[in-house]
Protein backbone atom coordinates (compact mmCIF):
# COMPACT_ATOMS: atom_id res chain seq x y z
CA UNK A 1 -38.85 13.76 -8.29
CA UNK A 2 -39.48 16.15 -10.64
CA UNK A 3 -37.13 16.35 -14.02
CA UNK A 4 -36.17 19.28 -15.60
CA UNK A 5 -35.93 19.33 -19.47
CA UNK A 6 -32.19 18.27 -19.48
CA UNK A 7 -33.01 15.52 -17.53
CA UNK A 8 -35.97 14.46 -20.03
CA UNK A 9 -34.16 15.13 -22.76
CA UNK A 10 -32.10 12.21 -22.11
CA UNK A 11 -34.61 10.38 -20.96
CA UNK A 12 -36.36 10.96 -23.74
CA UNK A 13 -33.69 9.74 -26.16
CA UNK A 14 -33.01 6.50 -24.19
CA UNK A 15 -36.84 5.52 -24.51
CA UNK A 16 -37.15 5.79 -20.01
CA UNK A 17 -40.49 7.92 -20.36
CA UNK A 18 -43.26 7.37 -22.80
CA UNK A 19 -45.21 9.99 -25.22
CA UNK A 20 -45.99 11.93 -21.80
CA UNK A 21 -42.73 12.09 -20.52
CA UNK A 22 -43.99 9.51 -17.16
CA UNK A 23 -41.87 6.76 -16.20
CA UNK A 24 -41.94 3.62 -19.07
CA UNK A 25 -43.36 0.87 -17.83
CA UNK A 26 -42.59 -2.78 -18.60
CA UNK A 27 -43.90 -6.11 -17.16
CA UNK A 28 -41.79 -7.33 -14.52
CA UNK A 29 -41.13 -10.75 -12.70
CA UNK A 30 -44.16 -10.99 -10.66
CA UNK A 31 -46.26 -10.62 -14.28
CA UNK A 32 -47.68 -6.90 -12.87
CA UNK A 33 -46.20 -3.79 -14.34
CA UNK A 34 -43.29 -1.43 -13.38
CA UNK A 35 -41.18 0.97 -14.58
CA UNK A 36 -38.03 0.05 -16.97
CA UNK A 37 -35.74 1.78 -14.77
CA UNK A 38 -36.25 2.35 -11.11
CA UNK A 39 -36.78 6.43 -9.98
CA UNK A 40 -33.98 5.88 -7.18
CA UNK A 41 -31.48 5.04 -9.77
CA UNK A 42 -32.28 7.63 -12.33
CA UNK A 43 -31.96 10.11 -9.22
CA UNK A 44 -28.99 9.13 -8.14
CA UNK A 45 -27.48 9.39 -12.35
CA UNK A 46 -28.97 12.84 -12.00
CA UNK A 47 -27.07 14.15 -8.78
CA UNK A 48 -24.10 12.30 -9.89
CA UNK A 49 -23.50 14.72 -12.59
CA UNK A 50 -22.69 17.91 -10.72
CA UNK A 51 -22.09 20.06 -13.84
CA UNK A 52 -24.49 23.04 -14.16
CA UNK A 53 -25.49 21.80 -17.51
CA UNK A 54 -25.62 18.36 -16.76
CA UNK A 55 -22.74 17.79 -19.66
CA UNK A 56 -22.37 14.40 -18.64
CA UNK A 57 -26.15 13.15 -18.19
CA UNK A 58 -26.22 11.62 -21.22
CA UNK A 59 -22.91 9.58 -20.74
CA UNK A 60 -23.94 8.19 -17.29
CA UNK A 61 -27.30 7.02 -19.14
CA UNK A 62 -25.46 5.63 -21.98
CA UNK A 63 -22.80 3.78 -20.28
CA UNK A 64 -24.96 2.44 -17.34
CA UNK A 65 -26.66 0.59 -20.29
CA UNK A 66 -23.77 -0.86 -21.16
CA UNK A 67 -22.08 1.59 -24.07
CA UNK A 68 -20.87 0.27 -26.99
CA UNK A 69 -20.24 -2.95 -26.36
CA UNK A 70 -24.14 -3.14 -24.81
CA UNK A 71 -25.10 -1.02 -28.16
CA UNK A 72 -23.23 -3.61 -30.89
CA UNK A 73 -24.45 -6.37 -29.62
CA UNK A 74 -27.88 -4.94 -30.00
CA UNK A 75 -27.35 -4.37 -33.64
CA UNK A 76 -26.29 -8.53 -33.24
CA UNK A 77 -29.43 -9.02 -32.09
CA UNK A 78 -31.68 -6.89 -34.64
CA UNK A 79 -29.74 -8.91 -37.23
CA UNK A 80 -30.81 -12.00 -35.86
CA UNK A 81 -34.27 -11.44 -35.28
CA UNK A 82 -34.43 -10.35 -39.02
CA UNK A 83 -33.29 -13.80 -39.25
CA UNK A 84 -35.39 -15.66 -37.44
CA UNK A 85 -38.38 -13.86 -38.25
CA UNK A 86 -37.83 -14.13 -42.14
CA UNK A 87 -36.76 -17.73 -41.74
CA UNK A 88 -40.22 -18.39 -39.94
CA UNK A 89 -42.16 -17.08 -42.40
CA UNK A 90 -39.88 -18.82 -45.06
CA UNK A 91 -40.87 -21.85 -43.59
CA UNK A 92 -44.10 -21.42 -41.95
CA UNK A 93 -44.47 -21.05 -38.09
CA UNK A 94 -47.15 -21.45 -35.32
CA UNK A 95 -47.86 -18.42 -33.04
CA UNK A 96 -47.03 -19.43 -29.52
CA UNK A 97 -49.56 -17.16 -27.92
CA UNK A 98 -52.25 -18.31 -30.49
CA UNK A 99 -51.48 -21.40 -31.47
CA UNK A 100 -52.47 -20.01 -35.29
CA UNK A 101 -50.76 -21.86 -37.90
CA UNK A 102 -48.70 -19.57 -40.78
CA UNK A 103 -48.35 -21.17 -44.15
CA UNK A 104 -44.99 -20.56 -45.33
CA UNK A 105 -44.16 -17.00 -48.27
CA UNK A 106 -41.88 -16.38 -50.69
CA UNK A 107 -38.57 -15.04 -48.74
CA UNK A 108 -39.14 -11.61 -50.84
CA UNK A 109 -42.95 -11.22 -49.35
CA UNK A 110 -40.63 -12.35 -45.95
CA UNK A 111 -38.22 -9.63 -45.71
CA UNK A 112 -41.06 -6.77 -47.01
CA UNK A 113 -43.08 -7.28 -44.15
CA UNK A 114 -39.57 -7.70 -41.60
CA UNK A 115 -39.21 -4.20 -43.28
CA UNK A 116 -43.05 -2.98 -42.16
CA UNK A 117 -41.98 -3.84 -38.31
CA UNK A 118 -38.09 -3.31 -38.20
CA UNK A 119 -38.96 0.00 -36.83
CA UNK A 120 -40.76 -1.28 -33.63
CA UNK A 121 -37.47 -4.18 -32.92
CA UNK A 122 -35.33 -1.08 -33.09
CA UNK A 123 -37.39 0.80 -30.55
CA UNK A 124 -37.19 -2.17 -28.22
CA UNK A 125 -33.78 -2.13 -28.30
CA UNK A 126 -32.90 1.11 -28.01
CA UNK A 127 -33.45 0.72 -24.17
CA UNK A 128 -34.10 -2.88 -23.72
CA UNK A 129 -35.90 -3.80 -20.17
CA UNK A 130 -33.70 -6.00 -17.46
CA UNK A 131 -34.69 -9.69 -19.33
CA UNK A 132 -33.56 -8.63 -22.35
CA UNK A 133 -30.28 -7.43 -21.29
CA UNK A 134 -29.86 -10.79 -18.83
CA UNK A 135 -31.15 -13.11 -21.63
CA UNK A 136 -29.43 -11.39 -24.85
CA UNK A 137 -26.66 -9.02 -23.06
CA UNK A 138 -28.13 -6.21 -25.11
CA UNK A 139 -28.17 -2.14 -24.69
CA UNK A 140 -30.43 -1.28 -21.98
CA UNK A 141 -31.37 -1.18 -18.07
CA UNK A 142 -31.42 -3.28 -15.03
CA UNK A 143 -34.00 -2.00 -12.94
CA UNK A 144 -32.53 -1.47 -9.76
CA UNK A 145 -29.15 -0.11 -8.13
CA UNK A 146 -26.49 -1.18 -8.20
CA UNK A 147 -26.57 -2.53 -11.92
CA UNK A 148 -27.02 -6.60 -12.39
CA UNK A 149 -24.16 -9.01 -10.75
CA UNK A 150 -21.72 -6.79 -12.56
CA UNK A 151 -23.14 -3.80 -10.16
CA UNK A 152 -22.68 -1.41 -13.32
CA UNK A 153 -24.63 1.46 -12.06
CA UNK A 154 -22.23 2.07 -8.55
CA UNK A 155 -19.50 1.51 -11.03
CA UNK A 156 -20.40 4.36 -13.82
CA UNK A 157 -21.33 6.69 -10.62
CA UNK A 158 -17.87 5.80 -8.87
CA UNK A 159 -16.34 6.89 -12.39
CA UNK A 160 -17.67 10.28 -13.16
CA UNK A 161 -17.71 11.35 -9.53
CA UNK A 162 -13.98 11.26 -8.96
CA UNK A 163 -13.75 12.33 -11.97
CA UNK A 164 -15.68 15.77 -11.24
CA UNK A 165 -14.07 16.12 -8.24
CA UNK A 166 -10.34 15.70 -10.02
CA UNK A 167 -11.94 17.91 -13.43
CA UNK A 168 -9.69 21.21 -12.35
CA UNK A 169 -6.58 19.17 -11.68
CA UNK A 170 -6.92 17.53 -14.41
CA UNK A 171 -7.13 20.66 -16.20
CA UNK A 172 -4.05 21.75 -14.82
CA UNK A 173 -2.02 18.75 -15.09
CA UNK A 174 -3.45 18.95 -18.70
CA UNK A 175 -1.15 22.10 -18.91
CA UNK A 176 1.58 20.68 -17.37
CA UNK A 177 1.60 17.85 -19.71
CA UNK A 178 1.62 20.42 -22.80
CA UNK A 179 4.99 22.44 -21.63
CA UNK A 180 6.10 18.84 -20.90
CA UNK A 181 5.58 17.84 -24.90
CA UNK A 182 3.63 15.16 -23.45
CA UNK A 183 -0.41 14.36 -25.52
CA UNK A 184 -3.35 15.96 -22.95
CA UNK A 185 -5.70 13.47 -21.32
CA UNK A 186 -8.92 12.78 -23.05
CA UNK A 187 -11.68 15.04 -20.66
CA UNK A 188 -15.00 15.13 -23.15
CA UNK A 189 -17.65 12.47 -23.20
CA UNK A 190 -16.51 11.90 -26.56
CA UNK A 191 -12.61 11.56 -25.77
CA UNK A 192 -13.89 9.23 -22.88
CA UNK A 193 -16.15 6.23 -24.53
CA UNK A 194 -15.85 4.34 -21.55
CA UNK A 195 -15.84 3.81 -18.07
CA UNK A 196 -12.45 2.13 -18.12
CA UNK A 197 -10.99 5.46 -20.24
CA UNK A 198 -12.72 7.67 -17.57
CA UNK A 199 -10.98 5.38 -14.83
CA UNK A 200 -7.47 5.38 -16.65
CA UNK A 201 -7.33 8.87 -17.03
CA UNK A 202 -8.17 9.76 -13.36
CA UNK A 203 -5.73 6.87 -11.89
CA UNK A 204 -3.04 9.07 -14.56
CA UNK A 205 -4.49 12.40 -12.53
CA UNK A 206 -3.83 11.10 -9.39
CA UNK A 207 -0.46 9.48 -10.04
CA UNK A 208 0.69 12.04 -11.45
CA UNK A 209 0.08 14.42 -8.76
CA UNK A 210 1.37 11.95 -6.48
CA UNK A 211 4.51 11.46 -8.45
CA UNK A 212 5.48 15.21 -8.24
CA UNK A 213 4.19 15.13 -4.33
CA UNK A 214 7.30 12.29 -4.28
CA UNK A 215 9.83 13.98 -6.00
CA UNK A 216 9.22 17.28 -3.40
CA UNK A 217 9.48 14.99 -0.30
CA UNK A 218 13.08 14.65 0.90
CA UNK A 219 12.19 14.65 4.50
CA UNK A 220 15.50 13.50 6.88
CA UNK A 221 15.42 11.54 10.54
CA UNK A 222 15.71 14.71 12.64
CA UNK A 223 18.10 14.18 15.92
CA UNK A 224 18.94 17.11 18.29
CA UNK A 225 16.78 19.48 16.52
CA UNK A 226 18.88 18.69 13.33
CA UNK A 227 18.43 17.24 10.07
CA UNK A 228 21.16 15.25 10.20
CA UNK A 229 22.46 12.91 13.03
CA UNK A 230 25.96 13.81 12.89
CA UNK A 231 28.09 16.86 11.36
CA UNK A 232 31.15 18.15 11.38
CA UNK A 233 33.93 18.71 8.93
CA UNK A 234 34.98 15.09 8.84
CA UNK A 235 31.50 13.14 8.90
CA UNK A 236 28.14 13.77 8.02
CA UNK A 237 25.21 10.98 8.78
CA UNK A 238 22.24 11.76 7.59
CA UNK A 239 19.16 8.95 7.84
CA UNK A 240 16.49 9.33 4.48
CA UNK A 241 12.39 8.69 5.43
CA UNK A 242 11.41 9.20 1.66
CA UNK A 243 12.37 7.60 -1.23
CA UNK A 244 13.05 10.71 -2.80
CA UNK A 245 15.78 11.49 0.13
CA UNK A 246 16.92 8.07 -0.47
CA UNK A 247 17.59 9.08 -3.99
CA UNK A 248 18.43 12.46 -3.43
CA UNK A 249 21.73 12.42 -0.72
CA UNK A 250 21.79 8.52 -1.72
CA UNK A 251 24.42 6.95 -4.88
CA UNK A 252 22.84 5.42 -7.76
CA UNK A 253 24.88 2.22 -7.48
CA UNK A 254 22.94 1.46 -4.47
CA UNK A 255 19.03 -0.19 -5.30
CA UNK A 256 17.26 2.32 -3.28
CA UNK A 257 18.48 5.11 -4.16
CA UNK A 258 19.26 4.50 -7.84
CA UNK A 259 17.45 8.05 -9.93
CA UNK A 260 16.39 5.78 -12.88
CA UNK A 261 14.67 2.97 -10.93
CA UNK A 262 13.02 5.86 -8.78
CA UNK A 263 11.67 7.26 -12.12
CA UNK A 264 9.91 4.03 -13.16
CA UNK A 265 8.32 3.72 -10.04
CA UNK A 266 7.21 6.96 -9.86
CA UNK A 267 5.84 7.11 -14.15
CA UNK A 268 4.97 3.56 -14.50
CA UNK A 269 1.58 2.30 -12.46
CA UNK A 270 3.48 -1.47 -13.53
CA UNK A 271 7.38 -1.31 -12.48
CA UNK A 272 7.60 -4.39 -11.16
CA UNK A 273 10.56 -5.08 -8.98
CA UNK A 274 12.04 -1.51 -9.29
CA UNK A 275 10.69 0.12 -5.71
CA UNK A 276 13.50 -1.64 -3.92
CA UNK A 277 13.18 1.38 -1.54
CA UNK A 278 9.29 0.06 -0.45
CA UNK A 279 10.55 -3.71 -0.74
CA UNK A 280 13.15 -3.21 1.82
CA UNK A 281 11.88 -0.45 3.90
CA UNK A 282 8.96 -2.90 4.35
CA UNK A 283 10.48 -5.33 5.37
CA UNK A 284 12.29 -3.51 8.33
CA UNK A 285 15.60 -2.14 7.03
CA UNK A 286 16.63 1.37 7.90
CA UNK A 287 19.56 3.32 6.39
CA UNK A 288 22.26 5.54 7.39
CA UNK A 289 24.07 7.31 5.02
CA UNK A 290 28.15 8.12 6.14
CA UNK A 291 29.85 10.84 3.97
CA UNK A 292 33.07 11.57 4.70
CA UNK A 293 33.73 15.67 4.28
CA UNK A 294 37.90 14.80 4.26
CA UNK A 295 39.80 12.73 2.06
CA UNK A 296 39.46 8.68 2.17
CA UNK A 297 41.18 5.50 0.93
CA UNK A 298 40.29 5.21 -2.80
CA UNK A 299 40.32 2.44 -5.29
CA UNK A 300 39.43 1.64 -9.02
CA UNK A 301 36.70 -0.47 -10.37
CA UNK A 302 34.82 -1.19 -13.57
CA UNK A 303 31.71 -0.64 -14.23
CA UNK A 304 28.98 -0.42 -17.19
CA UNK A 305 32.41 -0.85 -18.99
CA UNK A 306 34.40 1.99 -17.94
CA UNK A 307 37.13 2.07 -14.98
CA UNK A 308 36.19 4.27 -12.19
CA UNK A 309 38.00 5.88 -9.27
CA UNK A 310 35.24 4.44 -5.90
CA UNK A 311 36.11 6.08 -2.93
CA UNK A 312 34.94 5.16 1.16
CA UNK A 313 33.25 8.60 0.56
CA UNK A 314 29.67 7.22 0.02
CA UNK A 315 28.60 4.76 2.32
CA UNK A 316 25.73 3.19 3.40
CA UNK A 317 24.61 1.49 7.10
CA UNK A 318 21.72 -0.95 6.44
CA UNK A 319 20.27 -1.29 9.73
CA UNK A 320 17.81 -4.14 10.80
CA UNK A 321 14.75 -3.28 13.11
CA UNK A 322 15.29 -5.72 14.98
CA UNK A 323 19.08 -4.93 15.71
CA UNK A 324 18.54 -1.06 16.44
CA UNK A 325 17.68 -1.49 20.39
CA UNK A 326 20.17 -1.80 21.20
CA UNK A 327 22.79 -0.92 18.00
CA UNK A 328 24.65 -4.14 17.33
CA UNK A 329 28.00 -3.08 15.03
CA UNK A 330 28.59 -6.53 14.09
CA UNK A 331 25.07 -6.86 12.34
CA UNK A 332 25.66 -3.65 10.36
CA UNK A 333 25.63 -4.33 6.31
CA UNK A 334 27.62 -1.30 4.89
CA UNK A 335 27.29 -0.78 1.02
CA UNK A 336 29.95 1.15 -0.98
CA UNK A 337 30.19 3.38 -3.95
CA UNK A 338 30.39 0.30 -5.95
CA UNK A 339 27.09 -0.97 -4.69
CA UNK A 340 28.93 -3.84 -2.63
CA UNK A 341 27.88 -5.27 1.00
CA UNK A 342 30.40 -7.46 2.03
CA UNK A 343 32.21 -4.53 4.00
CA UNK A 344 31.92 -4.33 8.09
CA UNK A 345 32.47 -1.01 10.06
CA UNK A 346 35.31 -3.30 10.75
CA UNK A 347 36.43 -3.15 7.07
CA UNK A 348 36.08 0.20 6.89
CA UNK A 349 38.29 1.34 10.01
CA UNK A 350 40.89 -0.99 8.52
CA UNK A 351 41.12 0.65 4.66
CA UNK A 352 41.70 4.34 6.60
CA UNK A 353 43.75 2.90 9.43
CA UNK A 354 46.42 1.29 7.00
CA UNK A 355 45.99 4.09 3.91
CA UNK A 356 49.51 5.72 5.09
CA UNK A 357 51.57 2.29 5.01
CA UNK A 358 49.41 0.91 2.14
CA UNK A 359 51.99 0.09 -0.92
CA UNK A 360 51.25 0.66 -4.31
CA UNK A 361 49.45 -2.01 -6.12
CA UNK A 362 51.38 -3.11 -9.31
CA UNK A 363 47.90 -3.14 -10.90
CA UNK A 364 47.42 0.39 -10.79
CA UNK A 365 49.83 0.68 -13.36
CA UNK A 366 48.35 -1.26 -15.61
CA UNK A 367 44.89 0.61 -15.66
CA UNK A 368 43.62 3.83 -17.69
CA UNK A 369 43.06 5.54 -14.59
CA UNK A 370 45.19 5.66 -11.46
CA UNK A 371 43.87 5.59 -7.54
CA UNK A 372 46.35 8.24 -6.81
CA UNK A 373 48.74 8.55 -4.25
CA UNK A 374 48.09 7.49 -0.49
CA UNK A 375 45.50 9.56 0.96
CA UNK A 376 46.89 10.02 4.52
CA UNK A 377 51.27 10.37 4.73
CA UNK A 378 51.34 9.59 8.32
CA UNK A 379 49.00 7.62 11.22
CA UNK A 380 48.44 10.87 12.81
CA UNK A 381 46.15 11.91 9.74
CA UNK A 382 44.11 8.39 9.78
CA UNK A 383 43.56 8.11 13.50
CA UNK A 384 42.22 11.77 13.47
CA UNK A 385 39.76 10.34 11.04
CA UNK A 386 38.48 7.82 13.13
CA UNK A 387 38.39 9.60 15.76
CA UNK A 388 35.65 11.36 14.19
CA UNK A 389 34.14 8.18 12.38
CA UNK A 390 33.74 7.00 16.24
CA UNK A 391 31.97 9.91 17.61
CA UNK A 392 29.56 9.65 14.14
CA UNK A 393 28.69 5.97 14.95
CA UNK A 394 28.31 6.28 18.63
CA UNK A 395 25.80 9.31 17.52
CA UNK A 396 24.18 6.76 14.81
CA UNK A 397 23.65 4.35 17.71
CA UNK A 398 22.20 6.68 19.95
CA UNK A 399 19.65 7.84 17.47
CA UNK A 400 19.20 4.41 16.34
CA UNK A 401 18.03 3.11 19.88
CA UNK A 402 15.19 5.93 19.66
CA UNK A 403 13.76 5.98 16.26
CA UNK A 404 10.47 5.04 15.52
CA UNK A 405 10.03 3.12 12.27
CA UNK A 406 7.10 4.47 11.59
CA UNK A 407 8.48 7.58 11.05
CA UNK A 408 9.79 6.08 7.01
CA UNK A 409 7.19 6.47 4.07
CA UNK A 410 7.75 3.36 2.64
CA UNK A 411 5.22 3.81 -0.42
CA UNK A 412 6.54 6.94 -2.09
CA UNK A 413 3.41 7.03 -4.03
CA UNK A 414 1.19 7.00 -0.79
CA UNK A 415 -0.83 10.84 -0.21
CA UNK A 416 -0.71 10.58 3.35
């Protein structure tokens, strides 16, 4: 194809045409003649770079020859041909073409003439051809897509093609990050000396925009039309799909739902261990949040140091798949405000069954902060909650035989 002066500008500068501005050629394996780089590749650098302007010709050129690394190890390699040349004229050499002996010069009359052809090593290595850049890993060009073993070429055209595609979200998240006090992402070829910067800062792009796609998604099981499976002014049961639900109508004592471990996970491209939401919904667990609306048996605990008041208000139902069809009650794990699972539904029908007759624990007196009185004065009071507990559960159970796990994002991070 034809080139249009941007194009041989940087062709130009990167030694791919000669004085005509035709493709450079070099000898190649089969001892005929071809050019340095092959047309298909420079084409496809060329429509890679969709900018009007092409602002980032030059970088695709530069980089698919290997950047700075490629472009310090060819000043390595100038310095040791200086080397070797002066030494062999130091010491007297034999041409290997011609077989012509050289009688050894002063190391002065040496380096004056290594300064007469410096010029012409430089130019080879300002775009070295593909068995230079095998042999010496210098700057310059395989011939053909996609780039040597390393497949450099597909990996520079990956790079600045997502990263044209992302260029006006990463503008805006740019502007995000500056009302957040946070530093801008680098987005010049300058700021970006490298494929793995230009990589980096589109994997930030994308989890970032994932992130705050996260944070928004607090979908709920739906049952009955309803975004909740049970309501009324005694019990609520509510079942999160999202991690962010999980953390949202969830208590931070429990793994999944804890706000700071949902933070790392959602920031930090390496928090190992801390996406206990994806570990267990993976794995086939399902939860059920119970909160009661009236008041339930409380107690005291420590924790982080401090005594607390814990209450049966916040409770969990970890659910196995394999348990849901049909709803086993025994199997149930139920987690507490403390972050516990040894309780049973069992357990928990006992605390608010016995809260009227329960008598006061001599150890309450001893702690900074008192459980307060019994919760329910007579049986009447307890049984009424249960009776609504019941009807929640038998609800939970229904839904439970009918839900589809698919319907839980277990990757919050995940676009789709």
């Amino acid at each position: 194809m034809a080139y249009d002066e941007k194009v041989v500008r940087v062709l130009r500068e990167f030694r791919l045409v000669d004085a005509e501005d035709n493709l450079r050629n070099v000898k190649i394996a089969d001892g005929g003649m071809g050019p340095l780089l092959s047309p298909d590749v420079i084409d496809r650098f060329v429509a890679a770079d969709t900018t009007s302007d092409k602002h980032w010709l030059r970088w695709i050129f530069f980089q698919a020859a290997g950047g700075a690394k490629a472009r310090e190890a060819s000043g390595r390699g100038l310095e040791q041909m200086k080397q070797r040349f002066v030494d062999e004229r130091v010491n007297g050499f034999q041409n290997p073409q011609t077989s012509e002996m050289y009688a050894p010069v002063p190391r002065a009359k040496a380096e004056a003439r290594w300064t007469k052809v410096e010029a012409g090593f430089k130019q080879l290595l300002i775009a070295a051809d593909q068995d230079s850049v095998v042999k010496l890993g210098v700057f310059g060009y395989f011939r053909n897509w996609p780039g040597g073993t390393h497949r450099i070429y597909e990996t520079v055209v990956a790079a600045v093609e997502k990263f044209l595609r992302l260029y006006k979200k990463i503008l805006q998240v740019n502007k995000e990050f500056v009302r957040e006090g946070k530093e801008e992402l680098p987005i010049t070829p300058e700021g970006l000396d490298t494929v793995e910067k230009m990589v980096d800062v589109t994997k930030k792009v994308e989890r970032y925009i994932a992130s705050r796609t996260a944070r928004q998604d607090i979908r709920l099981a739906k049952w009955r039309n309803e975004d909740w499976i049970y309501n009324d002014d005694y019990v609520t049961c509510v079942a999160p799909l999202t991690y962010a639900a999980a953390v949202k109508y969830g208590w931070d004592s429990w793994p999944w739902a804890n706000r700071e471990k949902f933070d790392q996970t959602l920031s930090n491209e390496h928090s190992y261990g801390a996406d206990a939401w994806k570990s267990n919904t993976t794995r086939g667990k399902v939860y059920v949040y119970v909160r009661f609306n009236q008041p339930v048996p409380r107690w005291v605990a420590r924790r982080g140091g401090k005594f607390e008041v814990m209450q049966l208000t916040n409770l969990a139902l970890e659910l196995e798949a394999g348990t849901m069809k049909p709803w086993n009650l025994d199997n149930i794990i139920v987690y507490d405000e403390e972050g516990r699972n040894t309780m049973r539904i069992e357990d928990v029908k006992e605390m608010i069954k016995t809260e009227p007759e329960r008598p006061p624990d001599p150890q309450d007196e001893e702690m900074p902060i008192k459980r307060g009185p019994n919760v329910y004065k007579t049986s009447q009071e307890a049984q009424k909650m249960l009776a609504h507990f019941d009807a929640a559960l038998k609800e939970v159970a229904a839904w439970a035989a009918k839900f589809d796990l698919a319907e839980i994002k277990q990757d919050a991070m995940s676009l789709d």
